[in-house]
C-alpha atoms as a PDB file:
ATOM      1  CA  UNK A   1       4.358   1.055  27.767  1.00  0.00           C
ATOM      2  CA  UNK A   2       1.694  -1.355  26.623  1.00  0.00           C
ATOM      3  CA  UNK A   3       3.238  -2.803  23.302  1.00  0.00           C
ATOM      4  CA  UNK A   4       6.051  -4.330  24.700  1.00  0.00           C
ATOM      5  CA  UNK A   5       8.885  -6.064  22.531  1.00  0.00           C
ATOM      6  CA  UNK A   6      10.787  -7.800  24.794  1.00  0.00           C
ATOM      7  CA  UNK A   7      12.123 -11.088  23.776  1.00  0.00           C
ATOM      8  CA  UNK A   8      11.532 -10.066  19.942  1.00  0.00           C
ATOM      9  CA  UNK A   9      13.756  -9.927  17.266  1.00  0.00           C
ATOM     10  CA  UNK A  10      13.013  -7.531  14.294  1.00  0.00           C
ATOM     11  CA  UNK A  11      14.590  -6.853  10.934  1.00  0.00           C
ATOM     12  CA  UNK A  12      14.382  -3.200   9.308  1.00  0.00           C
ATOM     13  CA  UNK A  13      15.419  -2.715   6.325  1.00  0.00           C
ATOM     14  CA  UNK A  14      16.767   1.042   4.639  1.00  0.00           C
ATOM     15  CA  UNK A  15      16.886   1.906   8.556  1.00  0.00           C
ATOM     16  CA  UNK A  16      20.155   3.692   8.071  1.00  0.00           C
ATOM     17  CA  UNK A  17      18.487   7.293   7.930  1.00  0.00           C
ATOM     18  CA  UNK A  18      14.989   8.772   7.594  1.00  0.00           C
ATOM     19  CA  UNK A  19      11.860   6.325   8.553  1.00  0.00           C
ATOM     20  CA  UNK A  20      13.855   3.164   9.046  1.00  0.00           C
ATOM     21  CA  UNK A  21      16.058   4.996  11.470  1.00  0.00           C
ATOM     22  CA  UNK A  22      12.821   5.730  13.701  1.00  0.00           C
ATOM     23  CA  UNK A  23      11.679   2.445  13.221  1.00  0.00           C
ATOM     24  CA  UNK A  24      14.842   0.617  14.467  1.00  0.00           C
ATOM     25  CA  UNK A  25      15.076   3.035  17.317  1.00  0.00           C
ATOM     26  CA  UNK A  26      11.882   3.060  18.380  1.00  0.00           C
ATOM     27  CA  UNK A  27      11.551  -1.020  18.580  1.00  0.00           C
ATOM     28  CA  UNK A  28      14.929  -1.201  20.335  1.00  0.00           C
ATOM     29  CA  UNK A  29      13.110   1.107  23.037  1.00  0.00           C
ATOM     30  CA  UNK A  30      10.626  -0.811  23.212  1.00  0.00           C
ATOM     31  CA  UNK A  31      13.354  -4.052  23.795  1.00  0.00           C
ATOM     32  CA  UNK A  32      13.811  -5.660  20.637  1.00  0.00           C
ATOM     33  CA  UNK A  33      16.976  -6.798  19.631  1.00  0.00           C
ATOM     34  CA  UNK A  34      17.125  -4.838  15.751  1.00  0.00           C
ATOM     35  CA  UNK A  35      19.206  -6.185  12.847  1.00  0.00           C
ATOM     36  CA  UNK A  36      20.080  -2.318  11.139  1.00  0.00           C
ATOM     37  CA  UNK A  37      19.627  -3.094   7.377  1.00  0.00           C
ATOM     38  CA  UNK A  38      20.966  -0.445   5.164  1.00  0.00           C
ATOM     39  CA  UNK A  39      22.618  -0.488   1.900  1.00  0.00           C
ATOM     40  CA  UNK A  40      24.391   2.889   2.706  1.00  0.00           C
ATOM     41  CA  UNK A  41      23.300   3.929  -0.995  1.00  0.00           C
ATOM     42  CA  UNK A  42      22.018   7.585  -2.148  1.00  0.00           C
ATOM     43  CA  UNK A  43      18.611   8.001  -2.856  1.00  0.00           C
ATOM     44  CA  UNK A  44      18.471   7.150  -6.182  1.00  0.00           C
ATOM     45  CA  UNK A  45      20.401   4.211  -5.076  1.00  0.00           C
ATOM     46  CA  UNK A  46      23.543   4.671  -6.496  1.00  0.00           C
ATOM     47  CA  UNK A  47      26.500   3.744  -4.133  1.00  0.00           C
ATOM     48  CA  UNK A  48      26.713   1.836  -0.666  1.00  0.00           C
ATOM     49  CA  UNK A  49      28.222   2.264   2.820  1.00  0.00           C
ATOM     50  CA  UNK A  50      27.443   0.086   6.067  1.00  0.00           C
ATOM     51  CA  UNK A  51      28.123   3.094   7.792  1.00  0.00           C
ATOM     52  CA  UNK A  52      24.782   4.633   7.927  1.00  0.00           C
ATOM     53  CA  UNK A  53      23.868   1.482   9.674  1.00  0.00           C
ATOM     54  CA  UNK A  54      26.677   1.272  11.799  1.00  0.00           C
ATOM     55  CA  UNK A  55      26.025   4.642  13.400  1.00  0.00           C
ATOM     56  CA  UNK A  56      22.144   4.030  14.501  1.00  0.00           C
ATOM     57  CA  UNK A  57      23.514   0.359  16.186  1.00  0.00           C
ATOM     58  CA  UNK A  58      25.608   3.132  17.883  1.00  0.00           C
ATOM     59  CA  UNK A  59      22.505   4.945  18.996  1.00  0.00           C
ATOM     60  CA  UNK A  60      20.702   1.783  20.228  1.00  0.00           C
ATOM     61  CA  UNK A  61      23.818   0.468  22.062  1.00  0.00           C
ATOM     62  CA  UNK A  62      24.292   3.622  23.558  1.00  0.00           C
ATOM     63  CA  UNK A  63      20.774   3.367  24.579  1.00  0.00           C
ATOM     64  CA  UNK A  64      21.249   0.208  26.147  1.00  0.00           C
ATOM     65  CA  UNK A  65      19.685  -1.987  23.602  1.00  0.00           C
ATOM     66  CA  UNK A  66      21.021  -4.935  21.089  1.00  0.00           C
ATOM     67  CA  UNK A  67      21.451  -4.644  17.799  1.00  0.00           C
ATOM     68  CA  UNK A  68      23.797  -5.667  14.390  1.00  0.00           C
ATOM     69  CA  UNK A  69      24.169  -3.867  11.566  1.00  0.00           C
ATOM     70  CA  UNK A  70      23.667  -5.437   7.978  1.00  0.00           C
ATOM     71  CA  UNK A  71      24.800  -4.038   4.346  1.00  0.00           C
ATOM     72  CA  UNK A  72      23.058  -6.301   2.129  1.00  0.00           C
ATOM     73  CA  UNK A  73      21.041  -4.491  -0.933  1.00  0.00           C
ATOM     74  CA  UNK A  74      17.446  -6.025  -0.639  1.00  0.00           C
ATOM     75  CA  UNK A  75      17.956  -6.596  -4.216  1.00  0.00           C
ATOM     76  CA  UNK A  76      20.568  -9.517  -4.073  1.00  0.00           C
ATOM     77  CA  UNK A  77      18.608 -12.860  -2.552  1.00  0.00           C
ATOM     78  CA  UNK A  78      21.630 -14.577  -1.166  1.00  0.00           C
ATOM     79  CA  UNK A  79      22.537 -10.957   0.993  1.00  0.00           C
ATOM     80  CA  UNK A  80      19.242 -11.102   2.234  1.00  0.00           C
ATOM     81  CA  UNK A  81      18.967 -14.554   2.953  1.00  0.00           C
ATOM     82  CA  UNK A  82      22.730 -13.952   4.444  1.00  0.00           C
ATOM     83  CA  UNK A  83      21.226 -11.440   6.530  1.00  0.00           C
ATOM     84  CA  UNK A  84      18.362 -13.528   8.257  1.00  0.00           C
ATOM     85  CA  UNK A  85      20.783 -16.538   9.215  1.00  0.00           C
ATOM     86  CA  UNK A  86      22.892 -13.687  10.570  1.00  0.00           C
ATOM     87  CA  UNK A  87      19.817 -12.314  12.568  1.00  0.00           C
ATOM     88  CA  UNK A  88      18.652 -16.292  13.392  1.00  0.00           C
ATOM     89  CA  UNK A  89      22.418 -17.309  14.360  1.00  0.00           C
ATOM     90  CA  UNK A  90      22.907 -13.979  16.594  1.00  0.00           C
ATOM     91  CA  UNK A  91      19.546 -14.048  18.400  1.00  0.00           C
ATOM     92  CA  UNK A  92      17.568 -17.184  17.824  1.00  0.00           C
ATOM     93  CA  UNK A  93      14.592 -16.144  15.834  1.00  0.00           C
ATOM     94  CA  UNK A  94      12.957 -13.396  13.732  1.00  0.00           C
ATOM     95  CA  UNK A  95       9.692 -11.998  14.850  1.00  0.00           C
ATOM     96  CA  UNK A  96       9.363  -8.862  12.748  1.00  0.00           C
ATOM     97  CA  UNK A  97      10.112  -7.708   9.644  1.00  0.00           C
ATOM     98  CA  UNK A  98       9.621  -3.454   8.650  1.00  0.00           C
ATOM     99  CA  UNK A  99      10.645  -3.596   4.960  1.00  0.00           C
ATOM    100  CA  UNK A 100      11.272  -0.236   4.297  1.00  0.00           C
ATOM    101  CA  UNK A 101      14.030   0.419   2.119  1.00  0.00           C
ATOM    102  CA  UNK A 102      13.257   2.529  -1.327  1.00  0.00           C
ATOM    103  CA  UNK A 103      14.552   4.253  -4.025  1.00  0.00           C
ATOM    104  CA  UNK A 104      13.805   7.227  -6.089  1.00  0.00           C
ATOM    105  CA  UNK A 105      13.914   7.686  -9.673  1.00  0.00           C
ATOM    106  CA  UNK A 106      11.237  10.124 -10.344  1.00  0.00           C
ATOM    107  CA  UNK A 107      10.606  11.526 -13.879  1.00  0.00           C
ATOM    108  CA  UNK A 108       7.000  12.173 -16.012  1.00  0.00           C
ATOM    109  CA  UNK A 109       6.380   8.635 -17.870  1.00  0.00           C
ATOM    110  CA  UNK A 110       7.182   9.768 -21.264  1.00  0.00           C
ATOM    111  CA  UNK A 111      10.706  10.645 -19.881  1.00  0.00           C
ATOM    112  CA  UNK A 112      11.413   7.853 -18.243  1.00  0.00           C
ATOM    113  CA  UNK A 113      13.985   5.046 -19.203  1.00  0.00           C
ATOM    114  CA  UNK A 114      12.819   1.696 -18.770  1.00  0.00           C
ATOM    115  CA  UNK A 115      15.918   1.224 -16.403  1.00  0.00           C
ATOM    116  CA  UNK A 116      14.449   3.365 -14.086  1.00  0.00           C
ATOM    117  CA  UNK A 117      11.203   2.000 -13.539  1.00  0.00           C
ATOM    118  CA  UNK A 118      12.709  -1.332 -13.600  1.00  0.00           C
ATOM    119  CA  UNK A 119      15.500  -0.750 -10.854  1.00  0.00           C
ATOM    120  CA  UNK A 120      12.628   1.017  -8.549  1.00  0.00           C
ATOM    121  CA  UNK A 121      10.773  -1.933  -8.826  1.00  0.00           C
ATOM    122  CA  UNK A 122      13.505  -4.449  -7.919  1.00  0.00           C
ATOM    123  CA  UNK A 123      14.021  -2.660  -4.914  1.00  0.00           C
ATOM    124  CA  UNK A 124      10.651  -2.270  -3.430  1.00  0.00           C
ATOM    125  CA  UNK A 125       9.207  -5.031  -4.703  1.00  0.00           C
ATOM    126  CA  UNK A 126      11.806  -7.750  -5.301  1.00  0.00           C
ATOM    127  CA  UNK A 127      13.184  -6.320  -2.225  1.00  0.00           C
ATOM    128  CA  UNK A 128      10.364  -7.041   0.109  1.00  0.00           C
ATOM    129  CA  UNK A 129       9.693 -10.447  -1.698  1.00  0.00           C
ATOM    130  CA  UNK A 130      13.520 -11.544  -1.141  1.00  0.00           C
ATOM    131  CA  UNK A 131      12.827 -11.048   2.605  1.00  0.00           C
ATOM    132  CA  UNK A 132      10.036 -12.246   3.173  1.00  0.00           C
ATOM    133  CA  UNK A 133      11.136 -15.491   1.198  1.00  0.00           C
ATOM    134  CA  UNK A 134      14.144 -15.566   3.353  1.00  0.00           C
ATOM    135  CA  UNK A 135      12.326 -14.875   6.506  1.00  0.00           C
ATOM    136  CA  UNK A 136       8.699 -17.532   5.980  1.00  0.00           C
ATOM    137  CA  UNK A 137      10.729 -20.293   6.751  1.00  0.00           C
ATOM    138  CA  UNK A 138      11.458 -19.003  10.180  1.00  0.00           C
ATOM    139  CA  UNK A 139       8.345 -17.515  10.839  1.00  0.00           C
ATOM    140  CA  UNK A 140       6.350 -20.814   9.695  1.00  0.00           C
ATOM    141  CA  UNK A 141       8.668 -23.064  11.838  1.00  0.00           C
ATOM    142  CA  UNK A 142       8.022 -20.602  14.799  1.00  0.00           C
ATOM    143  CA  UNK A 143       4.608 -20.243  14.636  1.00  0.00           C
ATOM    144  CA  UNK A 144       4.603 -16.052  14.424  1.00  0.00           C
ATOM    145  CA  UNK A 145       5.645 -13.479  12.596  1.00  0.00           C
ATOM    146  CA  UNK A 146       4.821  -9.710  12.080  1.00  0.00           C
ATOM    147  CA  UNK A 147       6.010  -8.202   8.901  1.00  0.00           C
ATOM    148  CA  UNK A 148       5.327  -4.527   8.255  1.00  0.00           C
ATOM    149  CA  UNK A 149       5.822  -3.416   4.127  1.00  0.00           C
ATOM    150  CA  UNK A 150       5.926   0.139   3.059  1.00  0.00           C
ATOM    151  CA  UNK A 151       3.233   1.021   0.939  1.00  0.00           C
ATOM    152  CA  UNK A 152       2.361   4.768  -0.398  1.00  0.00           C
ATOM    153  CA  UNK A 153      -0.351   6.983  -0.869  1.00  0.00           C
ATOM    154  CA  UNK A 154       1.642   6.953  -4.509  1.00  0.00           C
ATOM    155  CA  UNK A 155       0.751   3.812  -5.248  1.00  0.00           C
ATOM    156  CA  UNK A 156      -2.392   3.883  -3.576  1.00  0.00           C
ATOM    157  CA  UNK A 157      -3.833   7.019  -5.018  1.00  0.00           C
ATOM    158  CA  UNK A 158      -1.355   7.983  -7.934  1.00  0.00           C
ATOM    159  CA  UNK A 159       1.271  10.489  -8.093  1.00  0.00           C
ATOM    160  CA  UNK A 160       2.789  12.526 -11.043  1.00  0.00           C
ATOM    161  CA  UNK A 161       6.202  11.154 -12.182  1.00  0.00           C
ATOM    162  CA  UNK A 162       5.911   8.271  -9.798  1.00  0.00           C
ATOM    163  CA  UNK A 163       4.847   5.651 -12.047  1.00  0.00           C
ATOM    164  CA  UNK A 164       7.891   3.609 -11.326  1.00  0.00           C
ATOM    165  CA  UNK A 165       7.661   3.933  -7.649  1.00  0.00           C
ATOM    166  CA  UNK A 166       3.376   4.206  -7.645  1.00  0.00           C
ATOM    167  CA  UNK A 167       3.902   0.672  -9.419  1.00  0.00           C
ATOM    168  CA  UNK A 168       5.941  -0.743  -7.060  1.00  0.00           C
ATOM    169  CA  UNK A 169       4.465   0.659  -4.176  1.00  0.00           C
ATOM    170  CA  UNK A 170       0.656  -0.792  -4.899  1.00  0.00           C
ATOM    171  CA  UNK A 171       2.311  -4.276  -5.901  1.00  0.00           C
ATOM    172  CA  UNK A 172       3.269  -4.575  -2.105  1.00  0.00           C
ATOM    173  CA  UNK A 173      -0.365  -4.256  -1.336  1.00  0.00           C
ATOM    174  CA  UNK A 174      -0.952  -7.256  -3.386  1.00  0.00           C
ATOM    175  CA  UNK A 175       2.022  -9.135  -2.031  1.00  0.00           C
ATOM    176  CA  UNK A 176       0.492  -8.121   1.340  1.00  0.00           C
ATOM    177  CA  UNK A 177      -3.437  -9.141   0.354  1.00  0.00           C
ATOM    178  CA  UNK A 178      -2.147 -12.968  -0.347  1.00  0.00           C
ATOM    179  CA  UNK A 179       0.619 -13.287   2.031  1.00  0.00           C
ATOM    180  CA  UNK A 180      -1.490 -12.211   4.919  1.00  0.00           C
ATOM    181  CA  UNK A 181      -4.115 -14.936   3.457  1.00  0.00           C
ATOM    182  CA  UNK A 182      -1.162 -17.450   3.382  1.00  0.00           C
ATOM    183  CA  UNK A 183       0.116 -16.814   6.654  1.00  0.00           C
ATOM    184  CA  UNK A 184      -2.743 -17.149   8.821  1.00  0.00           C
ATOM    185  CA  UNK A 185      -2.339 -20.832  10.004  1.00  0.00           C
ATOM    186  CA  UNK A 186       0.686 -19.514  11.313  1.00  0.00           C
ATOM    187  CA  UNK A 187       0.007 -16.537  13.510  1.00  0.00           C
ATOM    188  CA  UNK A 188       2.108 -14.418  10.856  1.00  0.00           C
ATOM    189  CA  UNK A 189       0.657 -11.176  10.186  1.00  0.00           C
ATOM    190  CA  UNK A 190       1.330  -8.821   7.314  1.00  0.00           C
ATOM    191  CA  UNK A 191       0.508  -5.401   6.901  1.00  0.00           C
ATOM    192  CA  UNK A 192       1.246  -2.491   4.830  1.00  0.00           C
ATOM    193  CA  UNK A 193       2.188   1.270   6.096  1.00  0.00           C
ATOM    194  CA  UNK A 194       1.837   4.433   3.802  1.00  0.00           C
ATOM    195  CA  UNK A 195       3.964   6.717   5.867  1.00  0.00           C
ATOM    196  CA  UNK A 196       3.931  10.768   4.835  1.00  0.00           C
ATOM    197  CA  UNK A 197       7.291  12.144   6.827  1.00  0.00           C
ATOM    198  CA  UNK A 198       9.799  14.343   5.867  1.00  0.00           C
ATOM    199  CA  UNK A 199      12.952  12.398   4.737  1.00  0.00           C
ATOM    200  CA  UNK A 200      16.057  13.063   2.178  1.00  0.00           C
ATOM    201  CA  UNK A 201      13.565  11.187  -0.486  1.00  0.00           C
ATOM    202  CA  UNK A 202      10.661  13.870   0.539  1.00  0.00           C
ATOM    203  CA  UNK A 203      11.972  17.122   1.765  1.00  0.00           C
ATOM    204  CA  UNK A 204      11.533  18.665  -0.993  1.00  0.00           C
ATOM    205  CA  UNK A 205       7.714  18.406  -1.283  1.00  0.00           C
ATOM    206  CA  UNK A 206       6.736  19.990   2.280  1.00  0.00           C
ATOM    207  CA  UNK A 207       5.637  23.988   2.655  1.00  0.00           C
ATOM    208  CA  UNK A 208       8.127  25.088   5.346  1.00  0.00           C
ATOM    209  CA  UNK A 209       5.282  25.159   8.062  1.00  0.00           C
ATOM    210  CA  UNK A 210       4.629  21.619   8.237  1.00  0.00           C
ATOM    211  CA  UNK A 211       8.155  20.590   8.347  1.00  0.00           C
ATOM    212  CA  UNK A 212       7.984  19.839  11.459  1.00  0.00           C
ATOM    213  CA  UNK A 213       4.819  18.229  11.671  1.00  0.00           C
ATOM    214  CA  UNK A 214       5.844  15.748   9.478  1.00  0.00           C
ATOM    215  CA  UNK A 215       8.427  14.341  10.969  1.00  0.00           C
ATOM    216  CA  UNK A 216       9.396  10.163  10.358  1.00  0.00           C
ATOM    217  CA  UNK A 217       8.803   9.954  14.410  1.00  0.00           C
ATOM    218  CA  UNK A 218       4.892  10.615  13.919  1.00  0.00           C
ATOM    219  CA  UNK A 219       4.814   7.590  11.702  1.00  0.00           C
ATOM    220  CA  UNK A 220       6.486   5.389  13.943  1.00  0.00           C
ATOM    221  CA  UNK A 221       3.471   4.894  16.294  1.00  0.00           C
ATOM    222  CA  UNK A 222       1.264   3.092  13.164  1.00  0.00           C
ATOM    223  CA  UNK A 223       4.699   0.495  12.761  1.00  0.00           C
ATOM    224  CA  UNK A 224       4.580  -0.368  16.218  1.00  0.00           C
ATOM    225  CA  UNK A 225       0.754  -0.931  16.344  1.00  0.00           C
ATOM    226  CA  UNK A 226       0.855  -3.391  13.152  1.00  0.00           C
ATOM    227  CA  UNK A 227       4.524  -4.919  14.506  1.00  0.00           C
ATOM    228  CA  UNK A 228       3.133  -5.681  17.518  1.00  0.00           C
ATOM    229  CA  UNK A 229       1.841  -8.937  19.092  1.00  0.00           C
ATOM    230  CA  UNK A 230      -1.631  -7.954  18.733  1.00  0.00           C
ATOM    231  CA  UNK A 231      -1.157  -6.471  14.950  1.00  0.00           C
ATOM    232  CA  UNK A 232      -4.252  -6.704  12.683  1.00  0.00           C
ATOM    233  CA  UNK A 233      -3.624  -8.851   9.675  1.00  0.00           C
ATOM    234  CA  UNK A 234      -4.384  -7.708   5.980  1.00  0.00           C
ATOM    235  CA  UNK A 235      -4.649  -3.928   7.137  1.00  0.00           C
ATOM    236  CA  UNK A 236      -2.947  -0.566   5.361  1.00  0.00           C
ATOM    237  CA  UNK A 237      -2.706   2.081   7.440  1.00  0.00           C
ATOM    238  CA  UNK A 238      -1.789   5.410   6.731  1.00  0.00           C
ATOM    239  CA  UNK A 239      -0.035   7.665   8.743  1.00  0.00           C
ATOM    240  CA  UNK A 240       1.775  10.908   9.272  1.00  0.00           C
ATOM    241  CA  UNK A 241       1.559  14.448  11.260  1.00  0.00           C
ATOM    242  CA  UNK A 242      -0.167  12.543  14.422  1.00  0.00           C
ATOM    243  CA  UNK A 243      -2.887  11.788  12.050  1.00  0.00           C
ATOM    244  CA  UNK A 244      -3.857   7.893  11.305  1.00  0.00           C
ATOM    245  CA  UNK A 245      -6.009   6.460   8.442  1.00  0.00           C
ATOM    246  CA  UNK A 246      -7.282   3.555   7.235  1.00  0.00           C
ATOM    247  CA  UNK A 247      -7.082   2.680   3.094  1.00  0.00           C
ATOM    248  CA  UNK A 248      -9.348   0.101   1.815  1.00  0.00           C
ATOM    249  CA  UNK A 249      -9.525  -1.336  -2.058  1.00  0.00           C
ATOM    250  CA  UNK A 250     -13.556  -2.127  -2.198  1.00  0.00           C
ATOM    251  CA  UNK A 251     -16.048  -3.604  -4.447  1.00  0.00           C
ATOM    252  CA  UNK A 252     -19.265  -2.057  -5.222  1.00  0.00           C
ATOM    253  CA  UNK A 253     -22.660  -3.660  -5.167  1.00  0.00           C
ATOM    254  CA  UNK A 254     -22.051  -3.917  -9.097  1.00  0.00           C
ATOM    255  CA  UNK A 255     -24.768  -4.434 -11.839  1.00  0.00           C
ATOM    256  CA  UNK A 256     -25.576  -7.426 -13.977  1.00  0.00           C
ATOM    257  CA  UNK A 257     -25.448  -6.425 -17.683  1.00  0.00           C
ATOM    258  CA  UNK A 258     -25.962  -9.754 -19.248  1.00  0.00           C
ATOM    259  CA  UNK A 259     -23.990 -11.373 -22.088  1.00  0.00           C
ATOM    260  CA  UNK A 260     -26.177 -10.317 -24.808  1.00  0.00           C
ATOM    261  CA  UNK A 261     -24.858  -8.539 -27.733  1.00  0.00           C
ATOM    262  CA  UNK A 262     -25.734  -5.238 -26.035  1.00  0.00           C
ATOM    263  CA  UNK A 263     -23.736  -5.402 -22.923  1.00  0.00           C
ATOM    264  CA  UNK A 264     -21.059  -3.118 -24.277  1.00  0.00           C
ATOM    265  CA  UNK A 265     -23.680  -0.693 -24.526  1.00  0.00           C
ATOM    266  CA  UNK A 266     -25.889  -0.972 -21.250  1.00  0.00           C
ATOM    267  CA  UNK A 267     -22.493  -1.111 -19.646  1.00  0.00           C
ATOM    268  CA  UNK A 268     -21.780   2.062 -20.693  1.00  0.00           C
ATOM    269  CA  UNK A 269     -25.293   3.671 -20.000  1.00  0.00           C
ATOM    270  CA  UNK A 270     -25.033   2.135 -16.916  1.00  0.00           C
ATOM    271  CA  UNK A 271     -21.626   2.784 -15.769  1.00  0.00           C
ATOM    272  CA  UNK A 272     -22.593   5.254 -12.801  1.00  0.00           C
ATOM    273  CA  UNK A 273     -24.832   2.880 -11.424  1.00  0.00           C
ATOM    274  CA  UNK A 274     -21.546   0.279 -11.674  1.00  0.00           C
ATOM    275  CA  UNK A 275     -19.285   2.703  -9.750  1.00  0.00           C
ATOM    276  CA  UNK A 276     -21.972   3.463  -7.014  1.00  0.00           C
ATOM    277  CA  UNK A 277     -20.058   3.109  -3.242  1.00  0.00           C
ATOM    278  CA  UNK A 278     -23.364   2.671  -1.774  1.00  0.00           C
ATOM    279  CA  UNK A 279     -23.092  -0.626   0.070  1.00  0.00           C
ATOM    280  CA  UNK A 280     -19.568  -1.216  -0.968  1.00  0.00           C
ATOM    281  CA  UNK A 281     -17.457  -3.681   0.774  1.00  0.00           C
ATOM    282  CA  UNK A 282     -13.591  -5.047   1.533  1.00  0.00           C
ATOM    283  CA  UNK A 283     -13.523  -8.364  -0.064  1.00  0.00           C
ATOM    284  CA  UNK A 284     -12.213 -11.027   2.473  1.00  0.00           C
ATOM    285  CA  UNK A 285      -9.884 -12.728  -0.718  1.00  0.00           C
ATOM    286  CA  UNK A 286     -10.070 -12.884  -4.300  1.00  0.00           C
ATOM    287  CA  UNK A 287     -13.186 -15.008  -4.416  1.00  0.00           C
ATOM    288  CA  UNK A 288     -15.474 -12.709  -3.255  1.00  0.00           C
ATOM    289  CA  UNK A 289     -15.336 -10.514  -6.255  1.00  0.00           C
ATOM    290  CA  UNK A 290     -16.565 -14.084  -8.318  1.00  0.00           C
ATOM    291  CA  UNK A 291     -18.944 -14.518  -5.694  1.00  0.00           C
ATOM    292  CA  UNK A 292     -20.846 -11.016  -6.327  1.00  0.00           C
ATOM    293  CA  UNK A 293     -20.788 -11.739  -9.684  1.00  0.00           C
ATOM    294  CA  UNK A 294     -22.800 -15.116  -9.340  1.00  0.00           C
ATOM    295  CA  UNK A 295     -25.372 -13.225  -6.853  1.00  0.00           C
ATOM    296  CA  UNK A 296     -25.477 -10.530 -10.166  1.00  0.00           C
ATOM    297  CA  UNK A 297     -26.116 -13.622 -12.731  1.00  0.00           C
ATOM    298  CA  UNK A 298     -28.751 -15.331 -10.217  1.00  0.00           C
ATOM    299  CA  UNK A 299     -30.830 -12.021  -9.816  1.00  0.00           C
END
């Protein structure tokens, strides 16, 4: 097996079922010693057990691997921070972090309470931010880190009665843009994953024949690739069936419209020409986008 993980110490997070079960499994395989995150909940969130956790530390034991398992909700800072001294005291060091753990609360916008959409986003987003707060420290200090966040073709592309989780889901592509920038001095990596697997949260939306296609293992291949030791940096991939993409947000060559009083206008009448993908490009950072724009104003 060439991506070995030997010596490595990951974190997964909502690995007590589903995609984070695969993930935990499939590193401790692959020798890494796996702190089991779960919060035991349902999947709208609602209660908590540390037994869902406790029986896939089983599996990996039983395996002949090492790992702990940890109930802290993602949402609560001083859990998660509780969980990565844990994880530092036990083994010494973090090297990868798969934040995977999610809620649903799905419902059409207009019938949505405000509690909903909040909650989902305190758990996918707050939740990934709380560990990777916890975990830069350690990652800085030891000069590496690979942390994996769960993205979604939701977010990505849209979704009815996912605004909640769509939200949440393309705000981890942002978190990932700048943290990836941030963390390059360092040798830590981050990357995002838009997995499409059959799980409790997804069942539901799969025609019976591709069931089994979609199972979380198929996914597992495009974790191990961006957990790995030589993981891209600032790269979604999208995965599921056996099938592996890559998702890109792009600027176009644009169009310089001026600042006269008939910009609105032209703007309009030239809003095709605007949106052309001819010659589009991935931005290295933020700057870039200024940085077409001056080209635009010099002509």
């Amino acid at each position: 097996m060439g991506l070995d993980f030997s010596g490595r110490v990951a974190i997964v997070t909502g690995a007590g079922g589903g995609l984070g079960r695969q993930h935990a499994l499939a590193l401790a395989a692959r020798g890494a010693r796996v702190v089991v995150n779960d919060l035991g909940g349902a999947v709208d969130g609602s209660g908590a057990s540390v037994s869902a956790a406790q029986r896939v530390v089983d599996e990996i034991r039983a395996a002949g691997g090492e790992a702990i398992a940890n109930g802290a909700s993602v949402t609560d800072f001083t859990a998660v921070q509780a969980m990565v001294q844990q994880a530092a005291d036990t083994w010494g060091r973090i090297d990868v972090l798969v934040s995977n753990a999610g809620i649903l609360r799905d419902k059409s916008f207009a019938k949505m309470d405000l509690a909903d959409f909040r909650l989902v986003m305190d758990v996918h987003l707050m939740g990934a931010v709380h560990c990777c707060k916890a975990l830069w420290p350690v990652m800085t200090r030891q000069k590496y880190g690979r942390i994996v966040l769960t993205t979604s073709s939701s977010g990505l592309y849209g979704n009815f009665g996912q605004t909640n989780y769509g939200a949440a889901k393309m705000a981890l592509v942002g978190l990932m843009q700048s943290l990836a920038i941030e963390g390059m001095k360092h040798d830590i990596r981050v990357n995002c994953l838009a997995p499409t697997a059959v799980t409790r949260m997804t069942e539901s939306l799969f025609p019976a024949d591709m069931l089994d296609a979609f199972v979380p293992q198929a996914v597992v291949p495009a974790m191990l690739v961006l957990a790995c030791e030589d993981a891209p940096n600032r790269t979604i991939l999208c995965a599921g069936a056996g099938g592996v993409e890559a998702a890109h947000i792009t600027l176009t060559q644009g169009v310089h419209v001026g600042t006269g009083a008939d910009a609105p206008e032209l703007l309009l009448d030239r809003l095709d020409a605007v949106r052309d993908r001819r010659g589009e490009a991935v931005p290295a950072s933020g700057a870039d986008q200024g940085a077409n724009e001056m080209r635009l104003a010099r002509g």
